[in-house]
C-alpha atoms as a PDB file:
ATOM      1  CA  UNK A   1     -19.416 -12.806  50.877  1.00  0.00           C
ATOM      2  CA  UNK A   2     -23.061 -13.531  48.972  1.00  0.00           C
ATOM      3  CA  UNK A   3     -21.325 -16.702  47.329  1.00  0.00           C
ATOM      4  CA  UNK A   4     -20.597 -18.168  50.688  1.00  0.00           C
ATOM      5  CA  UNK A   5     -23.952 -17.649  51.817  1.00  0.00           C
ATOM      6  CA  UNK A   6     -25.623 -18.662  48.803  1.00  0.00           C
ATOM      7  CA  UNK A   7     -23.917 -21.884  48.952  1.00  0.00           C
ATOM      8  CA  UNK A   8     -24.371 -22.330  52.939  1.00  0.00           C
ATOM      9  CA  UNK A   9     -28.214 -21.881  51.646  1.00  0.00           C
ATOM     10  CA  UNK A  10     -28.234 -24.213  48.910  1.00  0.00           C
ATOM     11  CA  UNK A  11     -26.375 -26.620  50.920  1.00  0.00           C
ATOM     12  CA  UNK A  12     -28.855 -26.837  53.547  1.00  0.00           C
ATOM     13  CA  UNK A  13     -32.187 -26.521  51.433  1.00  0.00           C
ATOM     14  CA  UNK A  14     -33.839 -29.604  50.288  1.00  0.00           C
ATOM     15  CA  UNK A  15     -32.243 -31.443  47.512  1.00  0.00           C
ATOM     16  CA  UNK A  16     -34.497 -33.248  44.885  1.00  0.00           C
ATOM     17  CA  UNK A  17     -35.491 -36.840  44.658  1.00  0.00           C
ATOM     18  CA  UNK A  18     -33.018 -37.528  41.724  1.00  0.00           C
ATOM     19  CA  UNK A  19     -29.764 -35.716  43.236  1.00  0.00           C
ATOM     20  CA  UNK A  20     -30.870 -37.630  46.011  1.00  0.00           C
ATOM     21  CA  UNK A  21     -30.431 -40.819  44.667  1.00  0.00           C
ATOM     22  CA  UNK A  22     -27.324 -39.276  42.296  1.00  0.00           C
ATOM     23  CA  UNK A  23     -25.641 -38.750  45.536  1.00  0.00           C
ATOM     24  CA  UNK A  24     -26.127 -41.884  46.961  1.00  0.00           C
ATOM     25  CA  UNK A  25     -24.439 -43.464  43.745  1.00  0.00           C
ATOM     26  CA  UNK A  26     -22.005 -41.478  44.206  1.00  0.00           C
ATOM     27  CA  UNK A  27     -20.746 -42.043  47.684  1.00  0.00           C
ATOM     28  CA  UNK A  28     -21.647 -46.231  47.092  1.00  0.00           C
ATOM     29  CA  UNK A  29     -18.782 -45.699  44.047  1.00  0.00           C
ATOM     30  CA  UNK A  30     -16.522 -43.825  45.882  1.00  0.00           C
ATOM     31  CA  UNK A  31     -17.046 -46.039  48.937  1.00  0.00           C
ATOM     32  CA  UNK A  32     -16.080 -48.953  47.150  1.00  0.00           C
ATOM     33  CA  UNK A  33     -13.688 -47.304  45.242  1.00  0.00           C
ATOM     34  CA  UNK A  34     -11.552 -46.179  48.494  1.00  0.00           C
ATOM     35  CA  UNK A  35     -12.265 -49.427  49.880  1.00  0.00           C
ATOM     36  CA  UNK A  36     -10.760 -51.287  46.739  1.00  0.00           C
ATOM     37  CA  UNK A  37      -7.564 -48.956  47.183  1.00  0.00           C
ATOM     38  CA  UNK A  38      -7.283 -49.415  51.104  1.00  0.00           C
ATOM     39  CA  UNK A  39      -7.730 -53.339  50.886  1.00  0.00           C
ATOM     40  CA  UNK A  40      -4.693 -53.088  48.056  1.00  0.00           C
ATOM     41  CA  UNK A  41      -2.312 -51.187  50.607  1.00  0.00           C
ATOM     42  CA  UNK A  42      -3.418 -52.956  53.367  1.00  0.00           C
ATOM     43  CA  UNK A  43      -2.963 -56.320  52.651  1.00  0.00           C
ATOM     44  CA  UNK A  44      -0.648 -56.122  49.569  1.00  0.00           C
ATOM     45  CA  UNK A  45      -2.606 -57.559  46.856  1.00  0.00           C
ATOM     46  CA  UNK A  46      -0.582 -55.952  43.981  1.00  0.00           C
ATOM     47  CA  UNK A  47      -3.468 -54.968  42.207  1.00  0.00           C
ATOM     48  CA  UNK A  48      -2.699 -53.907  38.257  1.00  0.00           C
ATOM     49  CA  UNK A  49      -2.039 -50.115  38.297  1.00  0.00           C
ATOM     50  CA  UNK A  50      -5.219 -49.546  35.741  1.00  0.00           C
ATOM     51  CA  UNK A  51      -7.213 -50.530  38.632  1.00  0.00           C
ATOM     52  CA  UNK A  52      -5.318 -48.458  41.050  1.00  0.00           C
ATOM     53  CA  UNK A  53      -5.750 -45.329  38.684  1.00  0.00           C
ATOM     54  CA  UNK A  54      -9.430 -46.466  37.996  1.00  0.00           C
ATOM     55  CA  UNK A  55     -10.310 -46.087  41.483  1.00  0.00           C
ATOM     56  CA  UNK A  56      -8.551 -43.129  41.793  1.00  0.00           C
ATOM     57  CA  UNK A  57     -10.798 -41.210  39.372  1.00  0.00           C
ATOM     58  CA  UNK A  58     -13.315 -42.808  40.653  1.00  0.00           C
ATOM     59  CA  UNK A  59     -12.663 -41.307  44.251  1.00  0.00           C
ATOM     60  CA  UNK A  60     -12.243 -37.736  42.684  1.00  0.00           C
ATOM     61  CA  UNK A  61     -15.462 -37.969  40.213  1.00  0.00           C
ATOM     62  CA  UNK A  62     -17.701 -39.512  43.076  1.00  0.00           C
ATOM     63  CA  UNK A  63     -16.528 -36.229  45.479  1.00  0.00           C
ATOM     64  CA  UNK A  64     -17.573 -33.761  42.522  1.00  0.00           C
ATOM     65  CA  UNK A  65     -21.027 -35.544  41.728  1.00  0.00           C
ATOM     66  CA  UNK A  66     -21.694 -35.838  45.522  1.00  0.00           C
ATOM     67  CA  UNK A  67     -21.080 -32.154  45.936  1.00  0.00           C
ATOM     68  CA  UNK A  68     -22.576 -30.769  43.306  1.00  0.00           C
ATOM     69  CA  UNK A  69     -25.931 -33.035  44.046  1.00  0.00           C
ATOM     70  CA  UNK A  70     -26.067 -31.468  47.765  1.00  0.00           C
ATOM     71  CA  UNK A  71     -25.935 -27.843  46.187  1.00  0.00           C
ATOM     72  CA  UNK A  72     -29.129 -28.688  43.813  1.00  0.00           C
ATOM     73  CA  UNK A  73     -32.259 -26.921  45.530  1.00  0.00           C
ATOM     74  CA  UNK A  74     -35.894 -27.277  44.885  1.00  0.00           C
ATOM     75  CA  UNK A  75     -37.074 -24.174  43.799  1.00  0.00           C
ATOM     76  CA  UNK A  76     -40.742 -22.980  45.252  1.00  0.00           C
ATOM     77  CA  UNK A  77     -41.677 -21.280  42.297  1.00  0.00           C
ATOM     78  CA  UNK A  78     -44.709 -21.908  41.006  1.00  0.00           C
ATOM     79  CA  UNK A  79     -45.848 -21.587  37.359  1.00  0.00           C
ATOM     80  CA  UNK A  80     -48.011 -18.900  35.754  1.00  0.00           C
ATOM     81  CA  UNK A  81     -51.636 -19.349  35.335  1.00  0.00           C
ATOM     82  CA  UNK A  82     -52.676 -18.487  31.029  1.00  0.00           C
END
């Protein structure tokens, strides 16, 4: 039961300035990723399957980055004094 609530903590504590921005690369790749894939079923455009397969780790790498961003914390500890 600790793991869920260590991760319910770390997902709502603040994330640092570079997960920030590592997590908004993420979701712009896997945006455009999904929207690459959608636009191919959609409106048949018979894209190679490399691209279809490129996109498709692309959608799965973007979701692991993006989560494991949120669940970075900023710790408040603060150095010792020598």
């Amino acid at each position: 039961m600790s793991i869920i609530k260590e991760t319910k903590k770390r997902w709502l504590s603040e994330t640092p300035i570079y997960f920030q921005k590592l997590r908004q690369l993420a979701i712009s790749l896997g945006a455009s990723a999904t929207a690459i894939w959608v636009a191919n079923d959609t409106m048949q455009l018979d894209l190679s399957q490399i691209i279809l397969d490129i996109c498709k780790y692309l959608i799965t790498l973007s979701a692991g980055v993006g989560v494991t961003a949120q669940l970075t914390k900023v710790d408040n500890v603060e150095p010792p004094n020598n």
